[in-house]
C-alpha atoms as a PDB file:
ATOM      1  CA  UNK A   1      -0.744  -6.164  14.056  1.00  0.00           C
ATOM      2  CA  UNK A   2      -2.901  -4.557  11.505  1.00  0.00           C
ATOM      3  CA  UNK A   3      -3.112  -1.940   9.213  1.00  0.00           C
ATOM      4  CA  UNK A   4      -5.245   1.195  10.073  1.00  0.00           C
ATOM      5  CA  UNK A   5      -4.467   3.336   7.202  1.00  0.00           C
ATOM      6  CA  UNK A   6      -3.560   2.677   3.925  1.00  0.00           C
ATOM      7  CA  UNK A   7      -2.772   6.472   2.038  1.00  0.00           C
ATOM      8  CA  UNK A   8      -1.812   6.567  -2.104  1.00  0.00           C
ATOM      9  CA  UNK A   9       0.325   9.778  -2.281  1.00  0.00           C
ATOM     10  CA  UNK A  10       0.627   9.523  -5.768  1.00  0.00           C
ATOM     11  CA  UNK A  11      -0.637   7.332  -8.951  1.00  0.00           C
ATOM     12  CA  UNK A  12       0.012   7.359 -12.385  1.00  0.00           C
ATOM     13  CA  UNK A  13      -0.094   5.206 -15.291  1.00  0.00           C
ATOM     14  CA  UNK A  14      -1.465   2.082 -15.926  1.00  0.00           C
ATOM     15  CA  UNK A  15       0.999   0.255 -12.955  1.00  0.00           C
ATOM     16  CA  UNK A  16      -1.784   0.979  -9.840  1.00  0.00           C
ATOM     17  CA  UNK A  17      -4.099  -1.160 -11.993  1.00  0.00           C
ATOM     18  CA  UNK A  18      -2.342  -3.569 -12.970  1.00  0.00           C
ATOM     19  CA  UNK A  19      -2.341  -7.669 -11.024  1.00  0.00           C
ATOM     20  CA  UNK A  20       1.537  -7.320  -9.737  1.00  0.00           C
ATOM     21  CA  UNK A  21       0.433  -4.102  -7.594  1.00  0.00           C
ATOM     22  CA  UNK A  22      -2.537  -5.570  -6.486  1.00  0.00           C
ATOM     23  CA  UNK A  23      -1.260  -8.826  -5.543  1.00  0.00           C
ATOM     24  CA  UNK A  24       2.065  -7.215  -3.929  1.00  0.00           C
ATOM     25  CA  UNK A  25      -0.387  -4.541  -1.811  1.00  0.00           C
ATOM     26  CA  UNK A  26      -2.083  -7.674  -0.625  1.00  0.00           C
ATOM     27  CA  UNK A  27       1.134  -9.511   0.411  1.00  0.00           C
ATOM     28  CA  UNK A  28       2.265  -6.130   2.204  1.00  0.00           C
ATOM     29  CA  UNK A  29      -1.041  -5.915   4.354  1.00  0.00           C
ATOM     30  CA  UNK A  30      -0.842 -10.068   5.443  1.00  0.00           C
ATOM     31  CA  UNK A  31       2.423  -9.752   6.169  1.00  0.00           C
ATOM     32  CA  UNK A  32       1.687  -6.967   8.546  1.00  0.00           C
ATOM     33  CA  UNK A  33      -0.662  -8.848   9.706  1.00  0.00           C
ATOM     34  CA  UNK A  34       1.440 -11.754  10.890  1.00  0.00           C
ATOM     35  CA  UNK A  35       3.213  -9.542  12.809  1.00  0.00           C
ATOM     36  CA  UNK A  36       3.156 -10.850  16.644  1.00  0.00           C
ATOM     37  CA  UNK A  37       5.013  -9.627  19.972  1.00  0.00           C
ATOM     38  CA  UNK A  38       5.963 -11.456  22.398  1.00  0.00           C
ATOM     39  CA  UNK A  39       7.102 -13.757  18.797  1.00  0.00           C
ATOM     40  CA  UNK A  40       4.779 -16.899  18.489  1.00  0.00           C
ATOM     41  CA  UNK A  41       1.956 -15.611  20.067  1.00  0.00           C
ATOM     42  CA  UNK A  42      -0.019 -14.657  17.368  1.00  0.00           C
ATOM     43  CA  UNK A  43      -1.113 -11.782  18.536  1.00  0.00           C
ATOM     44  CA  UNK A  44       0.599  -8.226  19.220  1.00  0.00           C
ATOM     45  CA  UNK A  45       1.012  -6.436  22.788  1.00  0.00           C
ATOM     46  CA  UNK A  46       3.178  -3.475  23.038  1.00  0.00           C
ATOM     47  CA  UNK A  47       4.797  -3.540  26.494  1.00  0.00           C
ATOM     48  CA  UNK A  48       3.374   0.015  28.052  1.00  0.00           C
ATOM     49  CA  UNK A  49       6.059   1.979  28.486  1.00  0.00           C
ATOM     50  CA  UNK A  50       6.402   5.333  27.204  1.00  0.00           C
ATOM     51  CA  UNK A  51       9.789   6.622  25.190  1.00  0.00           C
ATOM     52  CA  UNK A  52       9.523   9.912  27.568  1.00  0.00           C
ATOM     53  CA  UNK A  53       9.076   7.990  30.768  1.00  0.00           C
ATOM     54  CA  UNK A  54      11.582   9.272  33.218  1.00  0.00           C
ATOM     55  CA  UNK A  55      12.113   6.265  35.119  1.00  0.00           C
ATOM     56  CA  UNK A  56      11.824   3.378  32.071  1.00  0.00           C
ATOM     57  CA  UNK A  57      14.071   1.897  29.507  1.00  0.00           C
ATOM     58  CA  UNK A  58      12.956   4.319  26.407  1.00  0.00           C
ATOM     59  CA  UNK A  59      10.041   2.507  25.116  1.00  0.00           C
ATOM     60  CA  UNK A  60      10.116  -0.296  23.084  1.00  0.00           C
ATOM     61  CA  UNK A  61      12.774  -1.222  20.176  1.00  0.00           C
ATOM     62  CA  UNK A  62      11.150  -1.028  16.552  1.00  0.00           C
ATOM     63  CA  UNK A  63      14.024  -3.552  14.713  1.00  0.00           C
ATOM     64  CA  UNK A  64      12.465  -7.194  16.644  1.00  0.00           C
ATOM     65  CA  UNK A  65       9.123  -5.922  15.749  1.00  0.00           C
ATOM     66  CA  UNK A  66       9.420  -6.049  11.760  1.00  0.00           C
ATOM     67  CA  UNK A  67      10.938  -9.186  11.726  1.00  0.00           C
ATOM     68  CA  UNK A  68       7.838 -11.191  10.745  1.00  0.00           C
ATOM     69  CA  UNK A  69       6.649  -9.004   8.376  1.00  0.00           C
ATOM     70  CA  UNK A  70      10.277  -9.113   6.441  1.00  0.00           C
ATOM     71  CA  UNK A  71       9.949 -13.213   6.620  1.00  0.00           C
ATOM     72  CA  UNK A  72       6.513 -13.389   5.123  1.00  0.00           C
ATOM     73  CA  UNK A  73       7.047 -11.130   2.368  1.00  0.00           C
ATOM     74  CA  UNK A  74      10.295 -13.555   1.857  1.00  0.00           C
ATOM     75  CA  UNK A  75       8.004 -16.635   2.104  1.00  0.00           C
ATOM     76  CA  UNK A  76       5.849 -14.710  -0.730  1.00  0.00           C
ATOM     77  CA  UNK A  77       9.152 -14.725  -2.666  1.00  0.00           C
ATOM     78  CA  UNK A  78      10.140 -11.181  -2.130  1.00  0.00           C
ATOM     79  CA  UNK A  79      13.612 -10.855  -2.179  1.00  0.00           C
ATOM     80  CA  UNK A  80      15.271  -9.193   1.155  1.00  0.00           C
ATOM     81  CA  UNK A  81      18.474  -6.572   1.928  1.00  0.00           C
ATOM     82  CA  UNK A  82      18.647  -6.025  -2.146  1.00  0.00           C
ATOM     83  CA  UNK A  83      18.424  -3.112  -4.407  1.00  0.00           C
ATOM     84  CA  UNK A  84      17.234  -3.086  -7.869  1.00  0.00           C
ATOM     85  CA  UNK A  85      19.700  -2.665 -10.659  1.00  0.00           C
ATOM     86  CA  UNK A  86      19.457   1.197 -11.611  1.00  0.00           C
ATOM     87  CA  UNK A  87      22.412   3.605 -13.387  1.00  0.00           C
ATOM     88  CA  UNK A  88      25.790   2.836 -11.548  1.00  0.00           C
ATOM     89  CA  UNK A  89      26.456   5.213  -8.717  1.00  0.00           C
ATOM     90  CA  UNK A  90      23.115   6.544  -8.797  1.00  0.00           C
ATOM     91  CA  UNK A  91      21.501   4.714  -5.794  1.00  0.00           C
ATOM     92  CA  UNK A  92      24.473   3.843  -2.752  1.00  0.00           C
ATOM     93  CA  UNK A  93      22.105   4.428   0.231  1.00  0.00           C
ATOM     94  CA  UNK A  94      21.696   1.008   1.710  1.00  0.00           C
ATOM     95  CA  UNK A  95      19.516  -1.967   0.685  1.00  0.00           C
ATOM     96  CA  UNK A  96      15.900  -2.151   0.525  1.00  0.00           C
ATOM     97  CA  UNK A  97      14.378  -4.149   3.135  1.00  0.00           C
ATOM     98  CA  UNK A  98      12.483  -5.950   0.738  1.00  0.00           C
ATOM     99  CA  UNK A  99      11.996  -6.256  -3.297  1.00  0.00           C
ATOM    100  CA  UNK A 100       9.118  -7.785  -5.510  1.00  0.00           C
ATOM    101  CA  UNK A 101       9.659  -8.442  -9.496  1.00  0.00           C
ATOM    102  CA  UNK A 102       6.934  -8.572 -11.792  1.00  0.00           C
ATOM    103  CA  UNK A 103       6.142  -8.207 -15.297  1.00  0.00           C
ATOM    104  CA  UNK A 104       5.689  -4.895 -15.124  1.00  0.00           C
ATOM    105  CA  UNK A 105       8.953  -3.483 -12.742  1.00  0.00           C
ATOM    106  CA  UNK A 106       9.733  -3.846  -9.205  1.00  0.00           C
ATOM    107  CA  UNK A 107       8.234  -3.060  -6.205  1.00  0.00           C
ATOM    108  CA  UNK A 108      10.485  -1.734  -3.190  1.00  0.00           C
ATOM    109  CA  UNK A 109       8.948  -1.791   0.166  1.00  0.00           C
ATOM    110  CA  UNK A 110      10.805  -0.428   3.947  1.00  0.00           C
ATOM    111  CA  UNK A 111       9.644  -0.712   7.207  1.00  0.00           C
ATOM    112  CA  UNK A 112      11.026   2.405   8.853  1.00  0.00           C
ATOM    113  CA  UNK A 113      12.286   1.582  12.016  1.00  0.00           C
ATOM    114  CA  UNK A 114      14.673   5.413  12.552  1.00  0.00           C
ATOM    115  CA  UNK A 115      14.120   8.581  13.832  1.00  0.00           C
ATOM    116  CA  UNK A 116      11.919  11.348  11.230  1.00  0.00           C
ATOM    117  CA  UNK A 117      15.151  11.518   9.575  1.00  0.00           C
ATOM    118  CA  UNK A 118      15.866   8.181   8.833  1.00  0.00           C
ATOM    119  CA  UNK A 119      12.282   8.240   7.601  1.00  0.00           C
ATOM    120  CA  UNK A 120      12.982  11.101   4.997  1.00  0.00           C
ATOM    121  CA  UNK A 121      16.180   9.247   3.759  1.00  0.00           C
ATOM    122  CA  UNK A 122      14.099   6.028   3.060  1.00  0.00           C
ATOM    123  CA  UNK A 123      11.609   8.037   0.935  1.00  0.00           C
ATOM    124  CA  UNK A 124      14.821   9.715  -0.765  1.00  0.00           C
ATOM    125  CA  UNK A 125      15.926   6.149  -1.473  1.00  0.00           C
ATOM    126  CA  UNK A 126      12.476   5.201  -3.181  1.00  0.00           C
ATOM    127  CA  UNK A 127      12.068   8.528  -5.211  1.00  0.00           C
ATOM    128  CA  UNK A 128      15.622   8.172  -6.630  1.00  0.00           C
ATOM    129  CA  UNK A 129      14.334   4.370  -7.454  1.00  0.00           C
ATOM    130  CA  UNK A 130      11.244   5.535  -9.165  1.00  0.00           C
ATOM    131  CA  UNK A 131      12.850   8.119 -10.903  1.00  0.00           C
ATOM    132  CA  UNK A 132      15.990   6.116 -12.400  1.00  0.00           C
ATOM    133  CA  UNK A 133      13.095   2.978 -13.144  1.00  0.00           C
ATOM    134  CA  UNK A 134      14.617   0.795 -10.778  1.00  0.00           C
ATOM    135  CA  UNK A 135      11.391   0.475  -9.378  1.00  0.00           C
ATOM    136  CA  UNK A 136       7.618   1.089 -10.302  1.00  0.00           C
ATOM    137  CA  UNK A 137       5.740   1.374  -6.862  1.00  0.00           C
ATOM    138  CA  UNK A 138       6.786   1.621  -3.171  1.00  0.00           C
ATOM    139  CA  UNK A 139       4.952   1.157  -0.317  1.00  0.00           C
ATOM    140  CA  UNK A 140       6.793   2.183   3.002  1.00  0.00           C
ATOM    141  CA  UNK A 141       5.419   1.045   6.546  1.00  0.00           C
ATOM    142  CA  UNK A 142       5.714   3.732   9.869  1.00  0.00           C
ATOM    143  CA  UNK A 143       3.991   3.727  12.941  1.00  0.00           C
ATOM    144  CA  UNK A 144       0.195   5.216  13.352  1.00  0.00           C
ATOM    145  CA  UNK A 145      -0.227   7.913  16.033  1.00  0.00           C
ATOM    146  CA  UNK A 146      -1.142   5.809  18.853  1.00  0.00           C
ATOM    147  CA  UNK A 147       1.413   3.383  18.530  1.00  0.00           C
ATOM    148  CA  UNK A 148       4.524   5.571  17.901  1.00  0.00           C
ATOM    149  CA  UNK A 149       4.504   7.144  22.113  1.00  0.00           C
ATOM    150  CA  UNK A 150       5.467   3.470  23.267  1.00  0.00           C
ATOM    151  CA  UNK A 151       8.219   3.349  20.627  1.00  0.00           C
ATOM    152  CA  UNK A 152      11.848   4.307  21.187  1.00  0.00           C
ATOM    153  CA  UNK A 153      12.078   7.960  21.275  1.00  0.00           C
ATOM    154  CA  UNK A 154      11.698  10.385  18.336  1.00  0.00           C
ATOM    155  CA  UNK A 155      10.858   7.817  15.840  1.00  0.00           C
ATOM    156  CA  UNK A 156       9.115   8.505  12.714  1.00  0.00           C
ATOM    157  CA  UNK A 157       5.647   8.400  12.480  1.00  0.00           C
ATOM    158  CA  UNK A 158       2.597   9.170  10.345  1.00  0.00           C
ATOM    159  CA  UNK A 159       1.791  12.512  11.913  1.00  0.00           C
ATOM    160  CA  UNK A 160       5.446  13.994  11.112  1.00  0.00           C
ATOM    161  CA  UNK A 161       4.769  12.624   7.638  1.00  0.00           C
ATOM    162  CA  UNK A 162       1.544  13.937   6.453  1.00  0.00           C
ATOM    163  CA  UNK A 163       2.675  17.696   5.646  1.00  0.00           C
ATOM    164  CA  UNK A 164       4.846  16.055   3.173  1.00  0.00           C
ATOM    165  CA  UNK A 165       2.765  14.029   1.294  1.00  0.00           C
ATOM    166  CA  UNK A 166       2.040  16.380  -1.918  1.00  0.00           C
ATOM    167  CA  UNK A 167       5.864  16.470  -2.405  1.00  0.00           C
ATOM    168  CA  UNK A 168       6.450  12.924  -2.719  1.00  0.00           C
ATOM    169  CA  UNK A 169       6.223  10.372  -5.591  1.00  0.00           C
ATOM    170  CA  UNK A 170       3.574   7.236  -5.886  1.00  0.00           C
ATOM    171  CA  UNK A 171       4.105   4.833  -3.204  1.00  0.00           C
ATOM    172  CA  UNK A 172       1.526   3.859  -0.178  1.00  0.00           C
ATOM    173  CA  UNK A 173       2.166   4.566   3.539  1.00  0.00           C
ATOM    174  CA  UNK A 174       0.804   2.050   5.782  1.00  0.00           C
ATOM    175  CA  UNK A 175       0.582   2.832   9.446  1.00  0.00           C
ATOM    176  CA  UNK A 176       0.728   0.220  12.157  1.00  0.00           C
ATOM    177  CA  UNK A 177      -0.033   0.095  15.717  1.00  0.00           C
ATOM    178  CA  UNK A 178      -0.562  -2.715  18.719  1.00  0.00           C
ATOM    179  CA  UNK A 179      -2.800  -3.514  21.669  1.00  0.00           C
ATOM    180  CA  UNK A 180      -1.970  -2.025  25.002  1.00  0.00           C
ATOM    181  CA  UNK A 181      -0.743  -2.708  27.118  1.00  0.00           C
ATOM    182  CA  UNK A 182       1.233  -5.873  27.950  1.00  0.00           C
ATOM    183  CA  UNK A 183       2.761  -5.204  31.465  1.00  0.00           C
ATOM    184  CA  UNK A 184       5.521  -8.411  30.459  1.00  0.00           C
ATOM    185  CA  UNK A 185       7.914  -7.922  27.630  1.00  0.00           C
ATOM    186  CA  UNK A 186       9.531  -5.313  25.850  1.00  0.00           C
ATOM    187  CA  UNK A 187      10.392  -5.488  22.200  1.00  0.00           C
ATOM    188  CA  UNK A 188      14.779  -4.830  22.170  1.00  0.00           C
ATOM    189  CA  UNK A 189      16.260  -2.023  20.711  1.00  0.00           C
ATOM    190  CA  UNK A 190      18.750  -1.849  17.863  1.00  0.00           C
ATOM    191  CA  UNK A 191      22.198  -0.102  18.685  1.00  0.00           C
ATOM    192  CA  UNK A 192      21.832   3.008  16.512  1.00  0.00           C
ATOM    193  CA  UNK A 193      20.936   6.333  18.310  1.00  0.00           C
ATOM    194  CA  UNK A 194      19.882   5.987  21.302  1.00  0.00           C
ATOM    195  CA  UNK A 195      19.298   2.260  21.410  1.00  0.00           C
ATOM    196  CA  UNK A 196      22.687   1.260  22.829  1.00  0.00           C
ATOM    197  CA  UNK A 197      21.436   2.603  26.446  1.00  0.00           C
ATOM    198  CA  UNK A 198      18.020   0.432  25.983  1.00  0.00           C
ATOM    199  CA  UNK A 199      19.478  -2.444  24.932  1.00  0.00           C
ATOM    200  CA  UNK A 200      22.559  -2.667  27.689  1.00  0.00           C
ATOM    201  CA  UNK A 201      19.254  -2.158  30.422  1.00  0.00           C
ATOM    202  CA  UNK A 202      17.343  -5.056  28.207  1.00  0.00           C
ATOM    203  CA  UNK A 203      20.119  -7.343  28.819  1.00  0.00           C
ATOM    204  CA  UNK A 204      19.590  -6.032  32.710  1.00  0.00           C
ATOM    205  CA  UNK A 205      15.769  -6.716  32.533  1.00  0.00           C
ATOM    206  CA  UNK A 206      17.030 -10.552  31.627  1.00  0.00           C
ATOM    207  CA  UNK A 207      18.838 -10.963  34.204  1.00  0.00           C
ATOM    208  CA  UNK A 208      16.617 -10.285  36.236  1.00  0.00           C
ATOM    209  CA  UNK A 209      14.225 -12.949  35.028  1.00  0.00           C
ATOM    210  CA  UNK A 210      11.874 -10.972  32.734  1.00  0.00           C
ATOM    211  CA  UNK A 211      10.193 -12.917  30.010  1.00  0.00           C
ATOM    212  CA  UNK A 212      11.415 -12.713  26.512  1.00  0.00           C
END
């Protein structure tokens, strides 16, 4: 996988400058880089199935997908599923999928993997991170326009995003998107929204022999 866009919303201060943002925006873009599907191939194939296809499964899951991203960054010594230490009762909206310390503040980074909404609450989460100092950057990962049709339905994507963008607070937006198609294997989906339906007819597509 690869990153076609990389967008600064907003930059301030000495902290875009400085070697812990550089060297963290660096770690972000390799570990979307080692990003593979089928896992272990080394390269990325999104199976080509549309989320609006009548007689399909609802495109492919976004949750497998991420997963080699969120161990690289780990490997880089990111920590994973934490929050940074801000005023108590201030921040309760879930853990950060990954966060970097450096001499100069933290760095939160989220792969968004929901629906537009889901996407809006992750920013939420960063903004109230930035503004308490629990973190100084953010960079958040969704899908690019050409990826996000072969993706479970309604997720949240860089073209619902971009009307926003002189609203929000310093952070990067990285888009990602795949080769297609791959006529073989479909990524699973998670078992929030409307994944439970997807993944009960994954399971099916096992059964039936499909490679995983």
């Amino acid at each position: 996988m690869k990153v076609v866009e990389s967008i600064a919303i907003f930059q301030c201060g000495a902290f875009p400058k400085s070697a812990g943002w550089r060297k963290a925006v660096r770690q972000v873009e390799e570990a979307v880089r080692a990003v593979d599907w089928p896992h272990g191939t080394g390269t990325f194939t999104i199976y080509p199935e549309r989320a609006t296809d009548k007689k399909g499964l609802g495109g492919n899951g976004v949750l497998p997908i991420k997963w080699p991203c969120i161990k690289k960054l780990e490997e880089f010594g990111w920590e994973v599923e934490v929050l940074p230490h801000i005023i108590d009762g201030v921040l309760g909206t879930g853990d950060l999928d990954a966060l970097l310390s450096t001499p100069k503040g933290n760095i939160a980074f989220e792969w968004e993997t929901g629906d537009i909404f889901s996407v809006h609450h992750a920013i939420d989460k960063l903004l109230m991170g930035l503004k308490f100092n629990g973190i100084k950057g953010a960079i958040l990962v969704v899908p690019s326009d050409r990826l996000k049709i072969w993706l479970t339905e309604r997720i949240g994507n860089i073209g619902e995003l971009r009307p926003y963008f002189r609203l929000w607070g310093r952070r990067q937006i990285a888009q990602r998107r795949g080769r297609v198609p791959d006529p073989r294997v479909r990524a699973r989906c998670g078992e929030h929204g409307r994944a439970p339906h997807s993944q009960a007819t994954w399971w099916q597509l096992n059964q039936r022999g499909e490679t995983v």
